[in-house]
N, C-alpha and C. Protein backbone atom coordinates (compact mmCIF):
# COMPACT_ATOMS: atom_id res chain seq x y z
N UNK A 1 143.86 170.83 135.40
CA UNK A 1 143.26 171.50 134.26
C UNK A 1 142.95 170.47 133.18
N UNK A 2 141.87 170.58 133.19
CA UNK A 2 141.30 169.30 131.78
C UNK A 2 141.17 170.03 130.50
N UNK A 3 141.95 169.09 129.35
CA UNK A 3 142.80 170.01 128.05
C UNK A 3 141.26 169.88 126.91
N UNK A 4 140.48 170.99 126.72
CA UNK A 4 139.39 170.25 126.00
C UNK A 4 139.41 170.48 124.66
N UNK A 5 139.21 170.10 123.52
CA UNK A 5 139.07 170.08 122.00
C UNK A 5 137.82 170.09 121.51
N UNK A 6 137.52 171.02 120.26
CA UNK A 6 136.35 171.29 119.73
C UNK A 6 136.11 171.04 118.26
N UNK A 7 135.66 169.91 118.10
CA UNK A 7 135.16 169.53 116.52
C UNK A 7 134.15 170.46 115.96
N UNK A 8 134.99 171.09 114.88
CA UNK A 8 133.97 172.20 114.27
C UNK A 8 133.89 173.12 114.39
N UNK A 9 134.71 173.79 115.28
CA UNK A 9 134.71 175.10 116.19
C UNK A 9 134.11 176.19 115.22
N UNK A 10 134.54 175.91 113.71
CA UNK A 10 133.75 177.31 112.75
C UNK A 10 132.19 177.66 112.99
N UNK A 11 130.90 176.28 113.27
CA UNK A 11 129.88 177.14 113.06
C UNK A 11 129.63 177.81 114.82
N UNK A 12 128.05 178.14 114.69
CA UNK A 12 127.99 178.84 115.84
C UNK A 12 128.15 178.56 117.02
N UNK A 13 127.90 176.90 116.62
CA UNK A 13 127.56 176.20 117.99
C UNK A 13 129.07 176.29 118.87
N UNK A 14 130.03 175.12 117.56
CA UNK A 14 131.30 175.34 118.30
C UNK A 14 132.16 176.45 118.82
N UNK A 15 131.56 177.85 117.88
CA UNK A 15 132.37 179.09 118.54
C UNK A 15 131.55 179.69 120.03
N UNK A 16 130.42 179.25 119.93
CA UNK A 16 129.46 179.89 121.72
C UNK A 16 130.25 178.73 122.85
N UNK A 17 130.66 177.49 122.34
CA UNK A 17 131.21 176.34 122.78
C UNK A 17 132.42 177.05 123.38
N UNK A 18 133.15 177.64 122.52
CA UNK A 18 134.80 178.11 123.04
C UNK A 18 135.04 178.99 123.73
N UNK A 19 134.07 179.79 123.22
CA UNK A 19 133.64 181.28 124.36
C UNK A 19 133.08 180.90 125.41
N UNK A 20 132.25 180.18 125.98
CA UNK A 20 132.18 179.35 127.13
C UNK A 20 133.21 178.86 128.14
N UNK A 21 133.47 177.38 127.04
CA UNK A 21 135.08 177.17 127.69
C UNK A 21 135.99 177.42 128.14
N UNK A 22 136.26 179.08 127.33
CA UNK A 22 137.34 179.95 128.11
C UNK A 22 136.69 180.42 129.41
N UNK A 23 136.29 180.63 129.64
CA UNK A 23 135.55 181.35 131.15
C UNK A 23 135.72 180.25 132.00
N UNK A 24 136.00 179.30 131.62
CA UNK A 24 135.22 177.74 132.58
C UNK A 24 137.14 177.93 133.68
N UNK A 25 137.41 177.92 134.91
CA UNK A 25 138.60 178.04 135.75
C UNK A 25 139.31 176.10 135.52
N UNK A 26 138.14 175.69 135.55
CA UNK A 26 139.09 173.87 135.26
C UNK A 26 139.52 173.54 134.03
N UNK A 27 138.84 174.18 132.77
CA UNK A 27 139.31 173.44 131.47
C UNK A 27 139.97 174.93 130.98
N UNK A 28 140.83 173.94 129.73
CA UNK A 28 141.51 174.61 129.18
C UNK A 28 141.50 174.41 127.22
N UNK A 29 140.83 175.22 126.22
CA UNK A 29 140.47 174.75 125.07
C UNK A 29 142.53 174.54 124.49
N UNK A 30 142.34 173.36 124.22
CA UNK A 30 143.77 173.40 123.67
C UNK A 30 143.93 173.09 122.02
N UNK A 31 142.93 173.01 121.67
CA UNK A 31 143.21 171.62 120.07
C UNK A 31 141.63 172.02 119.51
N UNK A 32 141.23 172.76 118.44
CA UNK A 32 140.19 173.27 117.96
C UNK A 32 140.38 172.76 116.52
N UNK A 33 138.85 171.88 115.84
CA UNK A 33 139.41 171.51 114.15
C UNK A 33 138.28 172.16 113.38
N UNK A 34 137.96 172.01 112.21
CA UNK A 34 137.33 173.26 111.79
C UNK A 34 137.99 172.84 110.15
N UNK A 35 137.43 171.83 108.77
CA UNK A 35 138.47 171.77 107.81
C UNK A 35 138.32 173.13 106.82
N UNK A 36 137.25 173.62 106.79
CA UNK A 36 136.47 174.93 106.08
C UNK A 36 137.47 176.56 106.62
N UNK A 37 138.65 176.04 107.40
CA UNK A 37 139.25 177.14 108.15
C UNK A 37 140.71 176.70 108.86
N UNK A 38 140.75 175.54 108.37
CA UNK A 38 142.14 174.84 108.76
C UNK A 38 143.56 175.44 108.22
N UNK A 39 144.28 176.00 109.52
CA UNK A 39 145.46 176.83 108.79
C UNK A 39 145.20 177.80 109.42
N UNK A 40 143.73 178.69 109.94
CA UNK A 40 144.11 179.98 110.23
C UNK A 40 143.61 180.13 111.65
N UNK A 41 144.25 181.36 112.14
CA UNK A 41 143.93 181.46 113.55
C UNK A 41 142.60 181.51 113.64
N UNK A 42 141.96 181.17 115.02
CA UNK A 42 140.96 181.55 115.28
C UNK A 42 140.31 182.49 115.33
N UNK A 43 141.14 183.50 115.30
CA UNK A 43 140.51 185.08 116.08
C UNK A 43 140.76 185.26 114.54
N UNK A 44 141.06 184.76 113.70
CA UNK A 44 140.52 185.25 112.04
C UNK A 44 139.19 184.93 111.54
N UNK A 45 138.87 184.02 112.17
CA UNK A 45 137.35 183.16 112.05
C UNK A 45 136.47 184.05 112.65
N UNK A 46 137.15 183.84 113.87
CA UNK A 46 135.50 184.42 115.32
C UNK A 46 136.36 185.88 115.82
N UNK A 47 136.16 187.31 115.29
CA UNK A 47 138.14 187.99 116.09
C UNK A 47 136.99 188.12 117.45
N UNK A 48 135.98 187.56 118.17
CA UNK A 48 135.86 187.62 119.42
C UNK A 48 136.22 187.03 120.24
N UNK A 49 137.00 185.74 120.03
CA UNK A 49 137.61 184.49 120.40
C UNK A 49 139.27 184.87 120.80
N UNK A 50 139.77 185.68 120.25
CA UNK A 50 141.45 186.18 120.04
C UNK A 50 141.99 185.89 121.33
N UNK A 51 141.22 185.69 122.83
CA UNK A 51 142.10 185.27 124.04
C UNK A 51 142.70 183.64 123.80
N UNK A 52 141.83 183.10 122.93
CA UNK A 52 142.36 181.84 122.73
C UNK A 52 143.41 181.27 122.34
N UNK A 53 143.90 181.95 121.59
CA UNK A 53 145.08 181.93 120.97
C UNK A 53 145.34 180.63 120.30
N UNK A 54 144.40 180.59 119.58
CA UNK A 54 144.74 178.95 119.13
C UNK A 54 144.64 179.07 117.41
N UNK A 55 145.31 178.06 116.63
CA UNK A 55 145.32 177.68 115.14
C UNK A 55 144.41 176.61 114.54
N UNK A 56 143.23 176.96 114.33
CA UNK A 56 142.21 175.80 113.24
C UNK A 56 143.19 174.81 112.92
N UNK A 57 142.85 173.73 113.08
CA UNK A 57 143.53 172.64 112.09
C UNK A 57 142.18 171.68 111.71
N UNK A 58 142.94 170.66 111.08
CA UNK A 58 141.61 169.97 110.02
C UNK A 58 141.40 168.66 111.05
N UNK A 59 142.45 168.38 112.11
CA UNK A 59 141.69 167.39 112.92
C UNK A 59 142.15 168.07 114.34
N UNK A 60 141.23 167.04 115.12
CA UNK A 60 141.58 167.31 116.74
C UNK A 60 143.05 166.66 116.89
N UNK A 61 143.57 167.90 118.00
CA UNK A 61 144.75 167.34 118.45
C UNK A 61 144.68 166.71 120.08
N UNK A 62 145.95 166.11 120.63
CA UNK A 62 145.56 165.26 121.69
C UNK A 62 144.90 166.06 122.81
N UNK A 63 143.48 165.58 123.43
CA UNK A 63 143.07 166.48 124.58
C UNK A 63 142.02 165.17 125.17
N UNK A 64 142.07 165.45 126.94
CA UNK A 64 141.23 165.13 127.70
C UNK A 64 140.05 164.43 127.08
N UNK A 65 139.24 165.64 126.62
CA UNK A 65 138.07 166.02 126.31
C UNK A 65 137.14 166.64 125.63
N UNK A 66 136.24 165.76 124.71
CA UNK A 66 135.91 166.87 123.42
C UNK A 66 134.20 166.88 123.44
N UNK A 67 134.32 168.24 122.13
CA UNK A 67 132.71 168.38 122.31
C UNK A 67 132.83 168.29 120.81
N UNK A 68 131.68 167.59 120.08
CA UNK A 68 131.99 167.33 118.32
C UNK A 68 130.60 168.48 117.91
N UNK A 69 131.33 169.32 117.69
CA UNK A 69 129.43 170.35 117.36
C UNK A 69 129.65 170.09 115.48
N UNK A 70 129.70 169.23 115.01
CA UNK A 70 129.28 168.77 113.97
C UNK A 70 127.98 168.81 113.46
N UNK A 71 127.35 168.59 112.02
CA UNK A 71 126.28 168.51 111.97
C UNK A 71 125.53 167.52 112.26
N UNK A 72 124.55 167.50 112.34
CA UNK A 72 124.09 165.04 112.57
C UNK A 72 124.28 164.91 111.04
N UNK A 73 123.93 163.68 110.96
CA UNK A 73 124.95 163.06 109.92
C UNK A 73 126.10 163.00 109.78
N UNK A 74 126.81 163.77 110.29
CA UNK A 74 128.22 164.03 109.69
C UNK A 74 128.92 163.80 111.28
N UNK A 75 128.74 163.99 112.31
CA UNK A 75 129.12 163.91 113.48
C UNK A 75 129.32 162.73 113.74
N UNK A 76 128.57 161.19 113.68
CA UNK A 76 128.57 160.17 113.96
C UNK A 76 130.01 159.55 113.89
N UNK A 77 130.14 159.89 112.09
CA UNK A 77 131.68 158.80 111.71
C UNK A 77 132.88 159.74 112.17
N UNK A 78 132.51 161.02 112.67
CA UNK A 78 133.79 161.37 113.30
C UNK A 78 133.80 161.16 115.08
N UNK A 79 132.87 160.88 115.70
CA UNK A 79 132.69 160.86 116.81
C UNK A 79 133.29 158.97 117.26
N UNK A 80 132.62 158.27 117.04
CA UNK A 80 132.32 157.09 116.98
C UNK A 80 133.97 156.21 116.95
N UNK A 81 134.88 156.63 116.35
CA UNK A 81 136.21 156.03 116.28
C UNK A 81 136.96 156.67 117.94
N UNK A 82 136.95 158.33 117.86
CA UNK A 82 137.12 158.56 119.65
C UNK A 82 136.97 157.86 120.52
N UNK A 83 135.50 157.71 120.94
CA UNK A 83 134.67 157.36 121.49
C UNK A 83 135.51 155.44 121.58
N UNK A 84 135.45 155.05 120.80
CA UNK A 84 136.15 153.39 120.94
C UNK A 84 137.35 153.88 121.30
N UNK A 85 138.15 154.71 121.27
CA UNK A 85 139.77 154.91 121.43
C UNK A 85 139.16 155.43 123.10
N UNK A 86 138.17 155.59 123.66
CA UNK A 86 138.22 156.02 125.11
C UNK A 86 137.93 157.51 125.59
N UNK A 87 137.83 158.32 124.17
CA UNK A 87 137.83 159.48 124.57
C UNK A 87 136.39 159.79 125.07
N UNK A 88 136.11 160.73 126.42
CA UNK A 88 135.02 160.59 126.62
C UNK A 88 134.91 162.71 125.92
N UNK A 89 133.37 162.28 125.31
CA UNK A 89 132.50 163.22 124.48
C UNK A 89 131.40 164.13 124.30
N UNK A 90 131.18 164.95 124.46
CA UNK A 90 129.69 165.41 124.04
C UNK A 90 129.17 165.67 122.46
N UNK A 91 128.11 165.41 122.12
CA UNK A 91 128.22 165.51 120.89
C UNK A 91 127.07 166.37 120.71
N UNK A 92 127.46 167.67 120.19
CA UNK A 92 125.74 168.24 120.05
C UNK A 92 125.14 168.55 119.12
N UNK A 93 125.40 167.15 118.30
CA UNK A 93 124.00 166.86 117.00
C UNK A 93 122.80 165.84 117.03
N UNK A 94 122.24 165.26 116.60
CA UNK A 94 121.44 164.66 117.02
C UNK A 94 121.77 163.41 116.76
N UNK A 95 122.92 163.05 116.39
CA UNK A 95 123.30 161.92 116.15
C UNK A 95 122.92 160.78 117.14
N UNK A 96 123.49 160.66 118.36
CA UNK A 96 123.14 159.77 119.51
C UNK A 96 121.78 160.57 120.26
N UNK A 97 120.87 160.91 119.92
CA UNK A 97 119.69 161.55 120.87
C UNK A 97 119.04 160.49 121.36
N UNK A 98 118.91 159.28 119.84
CA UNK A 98 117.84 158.14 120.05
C UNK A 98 118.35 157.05 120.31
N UNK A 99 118.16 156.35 121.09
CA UNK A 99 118.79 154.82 121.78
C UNK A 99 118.94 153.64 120.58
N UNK A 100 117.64 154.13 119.36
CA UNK A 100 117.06 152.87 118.62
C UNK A 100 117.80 153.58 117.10
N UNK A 101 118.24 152.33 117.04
CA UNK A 101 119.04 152.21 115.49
C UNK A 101 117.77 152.08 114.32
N UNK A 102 116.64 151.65 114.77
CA UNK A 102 115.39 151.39 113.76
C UNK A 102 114.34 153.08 113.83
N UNK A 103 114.83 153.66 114.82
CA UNK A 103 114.04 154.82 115.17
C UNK A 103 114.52 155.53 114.34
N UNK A 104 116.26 155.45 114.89
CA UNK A 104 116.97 156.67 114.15
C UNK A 104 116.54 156.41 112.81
N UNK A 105 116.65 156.05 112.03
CA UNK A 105 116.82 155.53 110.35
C UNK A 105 115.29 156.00 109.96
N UNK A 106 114.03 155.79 110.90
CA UNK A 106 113.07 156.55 110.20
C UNK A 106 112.94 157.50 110.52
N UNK A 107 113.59 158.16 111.53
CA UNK A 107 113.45 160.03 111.55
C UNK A 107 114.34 160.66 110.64
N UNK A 108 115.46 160.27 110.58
CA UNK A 108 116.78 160.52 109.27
C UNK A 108 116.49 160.13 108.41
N UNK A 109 115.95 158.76 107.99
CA UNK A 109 116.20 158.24 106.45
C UNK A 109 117.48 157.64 105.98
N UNK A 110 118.20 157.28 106.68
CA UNK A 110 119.90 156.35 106.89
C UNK A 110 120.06 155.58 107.85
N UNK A 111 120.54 154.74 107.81
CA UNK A 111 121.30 153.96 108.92
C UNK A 111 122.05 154.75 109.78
N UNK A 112 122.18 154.52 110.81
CA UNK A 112 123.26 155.31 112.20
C UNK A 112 124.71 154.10 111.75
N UNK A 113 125.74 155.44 111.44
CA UNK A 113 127.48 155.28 110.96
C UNK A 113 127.52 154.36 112.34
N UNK A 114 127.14 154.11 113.36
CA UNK A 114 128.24 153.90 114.75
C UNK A 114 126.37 153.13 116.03
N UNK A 115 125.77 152.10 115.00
CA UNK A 115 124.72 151.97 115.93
C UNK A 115 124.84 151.51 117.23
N UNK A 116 125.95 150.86 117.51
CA UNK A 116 126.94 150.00 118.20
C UNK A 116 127.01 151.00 119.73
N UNK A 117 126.54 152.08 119.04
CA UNK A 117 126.82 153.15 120.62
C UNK A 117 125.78 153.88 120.94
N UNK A 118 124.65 153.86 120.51
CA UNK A 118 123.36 154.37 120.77
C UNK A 118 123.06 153.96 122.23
N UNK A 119 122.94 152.86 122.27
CA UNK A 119 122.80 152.11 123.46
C UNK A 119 123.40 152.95 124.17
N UNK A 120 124.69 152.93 124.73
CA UNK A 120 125.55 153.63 126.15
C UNK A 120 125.30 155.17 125.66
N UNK A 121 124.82 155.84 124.83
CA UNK A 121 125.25 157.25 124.86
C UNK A 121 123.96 157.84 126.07
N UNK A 122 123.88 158.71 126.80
CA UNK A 122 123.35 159.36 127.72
C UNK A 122 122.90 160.84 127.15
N UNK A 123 121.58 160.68 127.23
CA UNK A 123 120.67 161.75 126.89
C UNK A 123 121.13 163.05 127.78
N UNK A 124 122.14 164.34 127.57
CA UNK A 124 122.37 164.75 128.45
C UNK A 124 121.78 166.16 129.01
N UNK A 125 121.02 165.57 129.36
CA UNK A 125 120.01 166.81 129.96
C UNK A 125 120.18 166.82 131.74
N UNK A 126 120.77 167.66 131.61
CA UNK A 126 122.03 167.20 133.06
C UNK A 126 120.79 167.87 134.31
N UNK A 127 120.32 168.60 134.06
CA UNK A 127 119.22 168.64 135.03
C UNK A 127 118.57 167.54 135.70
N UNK A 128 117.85 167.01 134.99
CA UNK A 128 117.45 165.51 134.80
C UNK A 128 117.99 164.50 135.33
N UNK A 129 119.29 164.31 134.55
CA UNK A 129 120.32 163.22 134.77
C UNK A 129 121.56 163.17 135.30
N UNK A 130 121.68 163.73 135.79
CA UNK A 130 123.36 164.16 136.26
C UNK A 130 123.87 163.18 136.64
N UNK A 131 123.78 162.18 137.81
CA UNK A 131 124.69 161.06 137.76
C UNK A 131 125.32 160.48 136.42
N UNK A 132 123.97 160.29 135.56
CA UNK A 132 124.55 158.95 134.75
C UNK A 132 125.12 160.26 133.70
N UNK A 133 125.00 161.51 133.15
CA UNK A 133 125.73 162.67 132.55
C UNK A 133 127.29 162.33 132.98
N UNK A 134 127.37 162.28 134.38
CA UNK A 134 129.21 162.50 135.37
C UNK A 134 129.71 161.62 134.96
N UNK A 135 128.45 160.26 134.42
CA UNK A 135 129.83 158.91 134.25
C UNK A 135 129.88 158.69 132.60
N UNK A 136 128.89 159.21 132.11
CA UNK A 136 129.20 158.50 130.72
C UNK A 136 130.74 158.93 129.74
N UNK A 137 131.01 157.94 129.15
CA UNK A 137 131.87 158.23 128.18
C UNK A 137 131.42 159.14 126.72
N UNK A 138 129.87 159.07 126.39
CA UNK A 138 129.19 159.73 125.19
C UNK A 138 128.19 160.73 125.73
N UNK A 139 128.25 161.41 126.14
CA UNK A 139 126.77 162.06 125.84
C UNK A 139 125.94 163.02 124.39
N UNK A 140 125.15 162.83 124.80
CA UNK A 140 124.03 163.14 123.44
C UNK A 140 123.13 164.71 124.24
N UNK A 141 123.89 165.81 123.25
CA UNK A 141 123.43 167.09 124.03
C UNK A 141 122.30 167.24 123.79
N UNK A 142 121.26 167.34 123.98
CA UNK A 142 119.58 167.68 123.95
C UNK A 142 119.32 168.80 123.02
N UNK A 143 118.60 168.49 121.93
CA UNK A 143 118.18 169.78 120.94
C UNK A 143 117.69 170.95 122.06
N UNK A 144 117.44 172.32 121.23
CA UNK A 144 116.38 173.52 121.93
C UNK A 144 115.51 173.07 122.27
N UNK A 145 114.40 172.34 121.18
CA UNK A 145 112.88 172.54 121.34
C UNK A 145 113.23 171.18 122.75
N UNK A 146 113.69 170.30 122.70
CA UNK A 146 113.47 169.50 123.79
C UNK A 146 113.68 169.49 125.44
N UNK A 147 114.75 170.44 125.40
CA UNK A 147 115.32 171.34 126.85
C UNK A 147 114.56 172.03 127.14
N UNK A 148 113.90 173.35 126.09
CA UNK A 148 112.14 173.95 126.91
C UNK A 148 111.43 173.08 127.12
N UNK A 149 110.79 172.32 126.45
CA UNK A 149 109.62 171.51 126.96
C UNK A 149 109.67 170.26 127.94
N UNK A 150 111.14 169.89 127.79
CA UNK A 150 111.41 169.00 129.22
C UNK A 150 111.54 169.49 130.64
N UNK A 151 112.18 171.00 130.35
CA UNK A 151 112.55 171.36 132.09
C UNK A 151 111.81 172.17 132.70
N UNK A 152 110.87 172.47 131.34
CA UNK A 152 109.21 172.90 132.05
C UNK A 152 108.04 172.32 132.23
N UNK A 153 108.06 171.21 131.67
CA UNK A 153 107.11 169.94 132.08
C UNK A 153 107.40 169.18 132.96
N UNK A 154 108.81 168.83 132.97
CA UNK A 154 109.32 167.27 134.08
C UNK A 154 108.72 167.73 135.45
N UNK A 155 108.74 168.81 136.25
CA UNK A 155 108.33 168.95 137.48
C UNK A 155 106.74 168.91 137.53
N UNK A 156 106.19 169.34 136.28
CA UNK A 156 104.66 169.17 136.62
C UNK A 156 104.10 167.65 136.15
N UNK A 157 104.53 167.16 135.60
CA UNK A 157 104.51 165.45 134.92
C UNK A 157 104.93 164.70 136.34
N UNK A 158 105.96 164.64 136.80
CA UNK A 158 106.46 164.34 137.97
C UNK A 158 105.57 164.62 139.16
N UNK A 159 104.87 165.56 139.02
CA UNK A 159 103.89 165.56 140.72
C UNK A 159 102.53 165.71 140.20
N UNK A 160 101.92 165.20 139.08
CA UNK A 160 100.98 164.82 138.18
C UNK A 160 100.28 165.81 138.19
N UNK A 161 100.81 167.08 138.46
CA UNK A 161 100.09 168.24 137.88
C UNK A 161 98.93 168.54 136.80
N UNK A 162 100.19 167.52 135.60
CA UNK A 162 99.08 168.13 133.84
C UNK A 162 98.77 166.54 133.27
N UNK A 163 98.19 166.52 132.34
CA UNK A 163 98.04 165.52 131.63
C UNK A 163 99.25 165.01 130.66
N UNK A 164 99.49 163.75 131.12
CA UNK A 164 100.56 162.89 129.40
C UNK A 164 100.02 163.52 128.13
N UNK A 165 99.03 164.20 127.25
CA UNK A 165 99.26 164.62 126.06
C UNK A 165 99.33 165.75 126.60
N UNK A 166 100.54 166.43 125.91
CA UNK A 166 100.84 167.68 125.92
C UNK A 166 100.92 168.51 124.48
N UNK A 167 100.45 169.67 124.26
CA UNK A 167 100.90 170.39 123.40
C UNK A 167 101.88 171.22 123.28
N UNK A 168 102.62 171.81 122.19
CA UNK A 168 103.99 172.19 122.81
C UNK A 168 104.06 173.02 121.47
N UNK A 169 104.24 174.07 122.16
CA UNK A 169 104.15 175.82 120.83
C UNK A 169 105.31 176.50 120.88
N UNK A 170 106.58 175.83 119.99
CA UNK A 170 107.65 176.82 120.23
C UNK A 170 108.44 177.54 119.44
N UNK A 171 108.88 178.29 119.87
CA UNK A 171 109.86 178.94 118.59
C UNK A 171 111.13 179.22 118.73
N UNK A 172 111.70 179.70 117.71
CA UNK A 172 113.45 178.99 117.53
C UNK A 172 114.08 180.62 116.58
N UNK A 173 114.87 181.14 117.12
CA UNK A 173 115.69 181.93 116.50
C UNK A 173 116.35 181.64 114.87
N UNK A 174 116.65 182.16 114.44
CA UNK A 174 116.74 181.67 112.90
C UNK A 174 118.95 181.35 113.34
N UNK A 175 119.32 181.66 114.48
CA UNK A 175 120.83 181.11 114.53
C UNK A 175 120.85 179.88 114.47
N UNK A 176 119.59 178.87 115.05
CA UNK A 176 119.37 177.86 115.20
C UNK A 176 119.90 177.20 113.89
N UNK A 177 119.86 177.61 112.84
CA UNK A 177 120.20 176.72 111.17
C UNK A 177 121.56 177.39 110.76
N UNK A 178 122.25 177.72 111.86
CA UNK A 178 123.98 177.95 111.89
C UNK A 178 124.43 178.65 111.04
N UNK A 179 125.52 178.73 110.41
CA UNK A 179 125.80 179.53 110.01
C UNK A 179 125.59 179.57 107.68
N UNK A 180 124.86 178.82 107.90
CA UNK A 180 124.38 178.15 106.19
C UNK A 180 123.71 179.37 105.93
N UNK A 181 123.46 179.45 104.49
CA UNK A 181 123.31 180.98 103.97
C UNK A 181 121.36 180.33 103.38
N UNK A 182 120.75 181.00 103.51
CA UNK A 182 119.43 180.83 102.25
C UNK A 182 118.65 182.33 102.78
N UNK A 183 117.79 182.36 101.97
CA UNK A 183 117.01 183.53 101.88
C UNK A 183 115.98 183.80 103.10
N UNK A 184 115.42 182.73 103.34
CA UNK A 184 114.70 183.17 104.79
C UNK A 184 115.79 183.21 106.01
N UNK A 185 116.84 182.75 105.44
CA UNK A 185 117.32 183.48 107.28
C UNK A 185 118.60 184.61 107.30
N UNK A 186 118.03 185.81 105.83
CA UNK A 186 118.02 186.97 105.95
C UNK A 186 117.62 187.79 106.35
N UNK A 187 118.10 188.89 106.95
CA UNK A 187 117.31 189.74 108.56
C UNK A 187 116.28 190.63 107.71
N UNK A 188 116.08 190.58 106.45
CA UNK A 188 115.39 191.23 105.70
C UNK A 188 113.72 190.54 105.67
N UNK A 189 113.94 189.41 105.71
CA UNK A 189 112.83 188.25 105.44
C UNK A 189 112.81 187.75 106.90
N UNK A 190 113.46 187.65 108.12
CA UNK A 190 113.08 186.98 108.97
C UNK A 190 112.91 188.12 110.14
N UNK A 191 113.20 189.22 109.91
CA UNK A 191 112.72 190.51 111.07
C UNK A 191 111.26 190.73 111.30
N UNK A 192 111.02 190.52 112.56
CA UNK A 192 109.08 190.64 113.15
C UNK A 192 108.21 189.39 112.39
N UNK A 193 109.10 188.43 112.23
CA UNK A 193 108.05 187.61 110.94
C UNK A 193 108.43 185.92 111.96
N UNK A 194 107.01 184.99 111.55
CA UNK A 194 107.22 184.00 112.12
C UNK A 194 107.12 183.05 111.16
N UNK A 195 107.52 182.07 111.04
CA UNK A 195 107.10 180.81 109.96
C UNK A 195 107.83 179.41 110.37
N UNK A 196 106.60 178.63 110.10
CA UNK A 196 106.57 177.37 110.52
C UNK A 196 107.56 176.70 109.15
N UNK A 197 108.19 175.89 110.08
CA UNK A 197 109.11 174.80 109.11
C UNK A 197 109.26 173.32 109.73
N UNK A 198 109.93 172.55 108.72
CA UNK A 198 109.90 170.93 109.10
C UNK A 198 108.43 170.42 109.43
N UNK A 199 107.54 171.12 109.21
CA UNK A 199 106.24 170.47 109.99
C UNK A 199 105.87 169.04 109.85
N UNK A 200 106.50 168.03 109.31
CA UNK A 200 106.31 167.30 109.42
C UNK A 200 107.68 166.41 109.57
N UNK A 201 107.53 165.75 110.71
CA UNK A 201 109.12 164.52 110.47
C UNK A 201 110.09 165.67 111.93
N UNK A 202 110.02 166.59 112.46
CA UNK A 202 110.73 167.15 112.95
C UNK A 202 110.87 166.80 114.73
């Protein structure tokens, strides 16, 4: 049984993460951190989670194996010290997506906390990649918009079906911007309604 730990477990990502996990027969969620909720049970946070039986704390405790559902930016400097201590990771912000320390910095606008690991982290789009997914010590979980348009293009790109420029028309549930509060992603303002965002830089 591999003991797994969840950085962040409060927003959505890390609680669909735990609810997962539990179902999974090999792993076992043992060590959940969360500092916005540190101190209280889980099933006070998520009460759909309550088989877990586990207590928020403000850091990870000792486990196998972790997933950091942090935000980017903020994921790096907590990931990045693990990661040298051996722990092997998934991280599903966009922190490690891009190989290039000069890339990252002009799609963000900062330096990468941990550039030192861009290099080895593995794009993990396990469809795709699965060997080098089984061995890495980091992987870098693949945004939405990039998992549709990769695992429905790679087979026609691959047997030269379509053309290299592609256009790509997608859309994104408003859970996608987690659990942060603003006015458009009130069910009042975002019910039957579509609207373009980030259009530029995204």
């Amino acid at each position: 049984m591999i003991r797994v730990g969840i950085i962040n477990v409060t927003g959505y990502a890390g609680a669909e993460l735990a609810r997962l996990l539990y179902m999974h027969p090999e792993v076992k969620v043992t060590s959940v951190s969360g500092r916005s909720a540190a101190g209280k049970a889980l099933s006070e946070v998520f009460p759909h989670l309550w088989p877990l039986e586990l207590k928020v704390s403000s850091e990870l405790g000792d486990v196998d194996f972790a997933f950091s559902a942090l935000p980017h930016g903020a994921s790096a400097e907590v990931v990045a010290p693990l990661v040298r201590k051996g722990l092997p990771l998934v991280d599903i912000s966009a922190d490690f997506r891009l190989s290039d320390a000069a890339e990252y910095e002009r799609w963000y606008g900062v330096a990468h906390p941990a550039s030192e690991l861009l290099a080895e982290a593995v794009y993990g789009l396990a469809e795709l990649k699965r060997p080098a997914v089984r061995e890495a010590r980091l992987v870098a979980n693949p945004g939405c918009y990039p998992v549709g348009a990769l695992l429905a293009l790679a087979p026609a790109a691959k047997g030269g079906v379509i053309e290299p420029d592609v256009i790509i028309d997608a859309k994104s549930g408003v859970s996608g911007a987690g659990r942060s509060l603003g006015l458009s992603y009130h069910y009042a303002e975002a019910n039957e309604s579509v609207a373009a965002y980030a259009m530029e830089g995204h």
